[in-house]
Protein backbone atom coordinates (compact mmCIF):
# COMPACT_ATOMS: atom_id res chain seq x y z
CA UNK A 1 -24.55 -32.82 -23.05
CA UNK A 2 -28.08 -32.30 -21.88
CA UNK A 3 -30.63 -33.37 -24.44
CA UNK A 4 -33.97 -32.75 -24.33
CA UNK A 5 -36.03 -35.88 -25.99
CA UNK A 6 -38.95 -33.44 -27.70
CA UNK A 7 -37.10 -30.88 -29.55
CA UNK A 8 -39.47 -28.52 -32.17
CA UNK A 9 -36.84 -29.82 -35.34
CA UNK A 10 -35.72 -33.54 -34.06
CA UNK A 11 -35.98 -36.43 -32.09
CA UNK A 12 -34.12 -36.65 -29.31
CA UNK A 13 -33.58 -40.43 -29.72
CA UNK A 14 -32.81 -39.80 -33.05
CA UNK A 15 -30.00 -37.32 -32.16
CA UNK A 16 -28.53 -39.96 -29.35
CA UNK A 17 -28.56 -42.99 -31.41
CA UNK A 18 -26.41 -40.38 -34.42
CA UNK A 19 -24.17 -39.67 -30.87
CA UNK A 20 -23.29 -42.81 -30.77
CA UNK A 21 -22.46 -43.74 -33.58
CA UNK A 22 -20.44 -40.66 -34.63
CA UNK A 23 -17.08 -42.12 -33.14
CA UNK A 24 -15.78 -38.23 -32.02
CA UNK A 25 -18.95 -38.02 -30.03
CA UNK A 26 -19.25 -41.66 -29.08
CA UNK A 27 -17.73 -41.44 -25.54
CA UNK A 28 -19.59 -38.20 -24.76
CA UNK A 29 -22.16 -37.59 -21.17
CA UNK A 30 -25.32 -37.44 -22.27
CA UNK A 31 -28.10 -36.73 -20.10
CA UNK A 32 -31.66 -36.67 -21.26
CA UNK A 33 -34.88 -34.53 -20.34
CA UNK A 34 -38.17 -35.58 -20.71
CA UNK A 35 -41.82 -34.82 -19.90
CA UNK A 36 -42.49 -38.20 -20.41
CA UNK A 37 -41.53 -40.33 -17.25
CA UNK A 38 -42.68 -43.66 -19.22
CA UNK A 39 -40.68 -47.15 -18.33
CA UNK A 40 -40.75 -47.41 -21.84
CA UNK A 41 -38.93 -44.47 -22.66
CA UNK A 42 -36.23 -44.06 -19.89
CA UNK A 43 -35.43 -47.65 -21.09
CA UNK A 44 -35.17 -46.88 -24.49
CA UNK A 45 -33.06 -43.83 -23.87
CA UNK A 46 -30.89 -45.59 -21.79
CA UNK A 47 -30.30 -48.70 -24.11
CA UNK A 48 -29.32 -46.13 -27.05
CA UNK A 49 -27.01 -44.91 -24.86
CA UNK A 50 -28.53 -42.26 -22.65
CA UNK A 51 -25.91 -42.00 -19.25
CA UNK A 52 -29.33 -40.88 -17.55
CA UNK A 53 -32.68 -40.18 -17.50
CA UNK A 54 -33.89 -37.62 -15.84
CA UNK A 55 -38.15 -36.34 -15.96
CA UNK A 56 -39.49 -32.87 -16.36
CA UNK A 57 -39.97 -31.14 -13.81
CA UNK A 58 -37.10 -31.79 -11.87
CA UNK A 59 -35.28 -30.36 -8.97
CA UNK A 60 -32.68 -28.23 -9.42
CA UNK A 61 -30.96 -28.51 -6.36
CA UNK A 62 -30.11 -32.01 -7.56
CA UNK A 63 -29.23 -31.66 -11.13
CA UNK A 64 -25.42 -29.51 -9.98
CA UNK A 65 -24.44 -32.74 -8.23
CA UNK A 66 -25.83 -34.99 -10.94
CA UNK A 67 -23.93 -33.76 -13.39
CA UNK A 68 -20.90 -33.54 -11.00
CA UNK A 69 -21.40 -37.20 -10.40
CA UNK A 70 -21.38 -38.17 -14.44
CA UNK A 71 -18.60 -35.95 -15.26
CA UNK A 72 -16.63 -37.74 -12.05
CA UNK A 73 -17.49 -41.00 -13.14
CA UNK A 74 -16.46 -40.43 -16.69
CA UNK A 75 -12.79 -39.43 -16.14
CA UNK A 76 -12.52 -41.72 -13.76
CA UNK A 77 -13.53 -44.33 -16.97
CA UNK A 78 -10.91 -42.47 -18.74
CA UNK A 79 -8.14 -43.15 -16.51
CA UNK A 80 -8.61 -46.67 -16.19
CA UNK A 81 -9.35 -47.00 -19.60
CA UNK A 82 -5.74 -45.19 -20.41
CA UNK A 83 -4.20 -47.20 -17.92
CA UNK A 84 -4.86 -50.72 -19.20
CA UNK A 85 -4.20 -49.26 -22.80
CA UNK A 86 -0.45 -48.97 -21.66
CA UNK A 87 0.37 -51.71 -19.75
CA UNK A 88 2.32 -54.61 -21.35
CA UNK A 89 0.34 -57.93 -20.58
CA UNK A 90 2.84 -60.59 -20.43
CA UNK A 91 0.46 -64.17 -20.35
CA UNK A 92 -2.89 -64.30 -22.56
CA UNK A 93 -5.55 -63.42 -20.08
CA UNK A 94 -7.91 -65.32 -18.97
CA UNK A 95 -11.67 -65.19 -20.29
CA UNK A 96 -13.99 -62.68 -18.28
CA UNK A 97 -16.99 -64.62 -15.89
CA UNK A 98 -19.85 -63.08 -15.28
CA UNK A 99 -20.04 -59.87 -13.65
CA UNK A 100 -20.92 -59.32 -9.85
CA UNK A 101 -23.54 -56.82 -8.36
CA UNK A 102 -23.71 -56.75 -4.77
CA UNK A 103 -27.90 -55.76 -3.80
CA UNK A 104 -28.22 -54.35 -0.13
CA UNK A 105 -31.93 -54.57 -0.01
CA UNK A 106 -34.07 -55.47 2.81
CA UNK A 107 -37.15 -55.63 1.08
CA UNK A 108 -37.77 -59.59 -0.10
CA UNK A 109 -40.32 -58.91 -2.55
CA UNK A 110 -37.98 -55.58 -4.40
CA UNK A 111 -35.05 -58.09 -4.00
CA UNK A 112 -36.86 -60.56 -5.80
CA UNK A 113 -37.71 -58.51 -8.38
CA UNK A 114 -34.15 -57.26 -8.91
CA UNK A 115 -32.52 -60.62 -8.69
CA UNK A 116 -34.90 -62.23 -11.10
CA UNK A 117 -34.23 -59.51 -13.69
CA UNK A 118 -30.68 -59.31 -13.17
CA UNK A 119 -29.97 -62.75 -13.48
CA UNK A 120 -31.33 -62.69 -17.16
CA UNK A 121 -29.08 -60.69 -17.92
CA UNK A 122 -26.31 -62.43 -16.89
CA UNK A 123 -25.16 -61.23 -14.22
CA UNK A 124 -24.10 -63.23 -10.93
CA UNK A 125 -25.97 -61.96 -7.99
CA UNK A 126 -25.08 -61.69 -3.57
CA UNK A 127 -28.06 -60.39 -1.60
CA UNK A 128 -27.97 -59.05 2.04
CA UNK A 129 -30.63 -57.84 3.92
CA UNK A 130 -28.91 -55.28 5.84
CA UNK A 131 -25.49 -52.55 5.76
CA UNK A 132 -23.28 -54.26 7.46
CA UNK A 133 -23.47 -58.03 6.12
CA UNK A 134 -23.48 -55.81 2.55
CA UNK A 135 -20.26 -54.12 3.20
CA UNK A 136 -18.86 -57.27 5.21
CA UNK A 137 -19.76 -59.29 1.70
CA UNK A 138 -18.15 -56.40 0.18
CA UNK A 139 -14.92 -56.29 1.59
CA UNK A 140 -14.48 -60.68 0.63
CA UNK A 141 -15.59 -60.05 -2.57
CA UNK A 142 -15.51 -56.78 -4.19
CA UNK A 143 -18.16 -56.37 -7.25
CA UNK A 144 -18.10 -54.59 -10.18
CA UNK A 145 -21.42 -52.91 -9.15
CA UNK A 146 -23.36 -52.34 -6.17
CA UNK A 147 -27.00 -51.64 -5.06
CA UNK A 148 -27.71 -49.97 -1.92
CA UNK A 149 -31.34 -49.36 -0.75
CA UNK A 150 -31.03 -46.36 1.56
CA UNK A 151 -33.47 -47.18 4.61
CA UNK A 152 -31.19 -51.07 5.90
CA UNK A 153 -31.27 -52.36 9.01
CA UNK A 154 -27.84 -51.97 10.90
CA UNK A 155 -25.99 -50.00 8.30
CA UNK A 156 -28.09 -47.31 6.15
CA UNK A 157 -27.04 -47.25 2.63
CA UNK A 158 -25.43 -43.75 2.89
CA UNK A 159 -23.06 -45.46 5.52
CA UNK A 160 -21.97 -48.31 3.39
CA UNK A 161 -21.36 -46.16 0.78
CA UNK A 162 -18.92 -44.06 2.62
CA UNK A 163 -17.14 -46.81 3.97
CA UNK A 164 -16.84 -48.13 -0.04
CA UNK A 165 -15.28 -44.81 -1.04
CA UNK A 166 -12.86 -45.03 1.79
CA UNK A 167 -11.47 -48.88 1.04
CA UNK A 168 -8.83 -48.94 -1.76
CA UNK A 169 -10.30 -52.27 -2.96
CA UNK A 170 -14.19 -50.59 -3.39
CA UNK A 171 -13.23 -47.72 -5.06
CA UNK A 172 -13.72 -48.85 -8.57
CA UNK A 173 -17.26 -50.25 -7.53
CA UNK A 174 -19.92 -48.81 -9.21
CA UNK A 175 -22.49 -47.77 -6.82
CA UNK A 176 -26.56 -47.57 -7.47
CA UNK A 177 -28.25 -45.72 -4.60
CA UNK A 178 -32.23 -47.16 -4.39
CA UNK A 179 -34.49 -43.92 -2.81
CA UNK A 180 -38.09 -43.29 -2.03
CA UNK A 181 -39.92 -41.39 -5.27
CA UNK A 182 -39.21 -37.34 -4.48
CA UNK A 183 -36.47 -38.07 -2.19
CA UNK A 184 -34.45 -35.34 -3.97
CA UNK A 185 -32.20 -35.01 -0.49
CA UNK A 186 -31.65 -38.21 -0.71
CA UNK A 187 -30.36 -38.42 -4.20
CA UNK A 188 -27.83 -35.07 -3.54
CA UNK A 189 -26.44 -36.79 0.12
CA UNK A 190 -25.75 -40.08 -2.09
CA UNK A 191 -24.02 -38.08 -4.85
CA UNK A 192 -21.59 -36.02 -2.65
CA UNK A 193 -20.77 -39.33 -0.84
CA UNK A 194 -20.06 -41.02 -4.32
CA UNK A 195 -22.73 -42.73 -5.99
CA UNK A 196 -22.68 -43.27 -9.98
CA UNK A 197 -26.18 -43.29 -10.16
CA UNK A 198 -29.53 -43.46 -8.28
CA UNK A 199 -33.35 -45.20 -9.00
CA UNK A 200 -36.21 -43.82 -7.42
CA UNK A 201 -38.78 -46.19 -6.15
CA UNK A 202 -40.80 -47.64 -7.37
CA UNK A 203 -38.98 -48.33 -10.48
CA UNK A 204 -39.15 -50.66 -13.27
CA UNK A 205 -36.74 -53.78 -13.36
CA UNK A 206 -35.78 -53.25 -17.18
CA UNK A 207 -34.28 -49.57 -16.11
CA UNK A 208 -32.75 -50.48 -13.40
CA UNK A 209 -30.85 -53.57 -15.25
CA UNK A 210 -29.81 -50.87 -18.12
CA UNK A 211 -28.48 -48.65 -15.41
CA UNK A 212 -26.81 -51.69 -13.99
CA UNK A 213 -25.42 -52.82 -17.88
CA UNK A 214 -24.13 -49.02 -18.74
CA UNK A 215 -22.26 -49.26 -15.32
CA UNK A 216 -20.88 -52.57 -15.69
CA UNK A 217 -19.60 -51.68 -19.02
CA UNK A 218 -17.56 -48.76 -17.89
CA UNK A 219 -16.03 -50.84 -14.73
């Protein structure tokens, strides 16, 4: 579903959060427009339960493979989902840790930023500075999701990201491609090569963890 958040008869939060709750419309994409590119709002959309956010105007030539990506993603969810509902679990299992995100950023100060936010949430946190030490890391310890700047030293993050979709064990790993603001080639390469999602920079930390939080969820 594409919602638009200003609507002449309703609010589009209003409409997402009733979504939601409705449990026969509970599970369904939902993307939202806006002509408001606020931190404030793509965060509230997102924690109500917004897959993404995307600001008016945008380009077209990236919405297709956008949407492509979130339908992919989402029967993908389903399958796993159906999967674990049928099998026969013979021993109590044991209680969940934290969950892992693997950030591929060469930037200290962005890193920072990220890791400080991140880890408030929760979640437990590898950093490399570069492709190939992230996919390396990657390959020891698989994580639930991953962040891949796009401009590394080594290994770009397009790279690393086809190497994840080609590795059995990676192929559940949600992956977060970080672009330049109006990099809208950038964000259509990293979709056909399997992304989940993508931030442009500069961002704010609180979207990026509820992109991060929506993903996790689903893995």
């Amino acid at each position: 579903m594409i919602l638009d958040l200003f609507l002449p008869d309703a609010d589009g939060r209003q409409l997402l959060t009733e979504l939601r709750k409705d449990p026969t419309t509970a599970d369904l994409v939902v993307i939202v427009l806006s002509g408001s590119d606020s931190e404030v709002a793509r965060a509230e959309c997102l924690a109500l339960g917004a897959n993404t956010f995307v600001p008016k105007p945008f380009d077209p030539a990236s919405f297709g493979p956008l949407v492509d990506s979130l339908l992919e993603s989402d029967a993908s969810t389903e399958l796993r989902e159906a999967a674990v509902a049928v099998a026969v679990i013979d021993e109590p299992s044991e209680p969940d840790g934290p969950q892992s995100v693997l950030l591929a950023e060469d930037d200290d100060l962005v890193a920072a930023l990220i890791i400080d936010r991140l880890s408030r949430d929760g979640f437990e946190l590898v950093h490399c500075v570069d492709g190939e030490a992230a996919l390396a890391e990657a390959r020891r310890n698989p994580p639930d999701v991953a962040i891949l700047d796009v401009k590394m030293p080594k290994m770009d993050g397009f790279e690393v990201l086809s190497h994840f979709r080609e590795i059995p064990e990676l192929l559940d790993t949600a992956v977060i491609v970080l672009t330049a603001l109006g990099s809208e080639h950038d964000v259509v390469r990293g979709f056909d090569l399997g992304a989940d999602d993508y931030v442009l920079k500069p961002f704010s930390p609180t979207e990026l963890a509820a992109r991060v939080q929506r993903l996790a969820a689903q893995s």
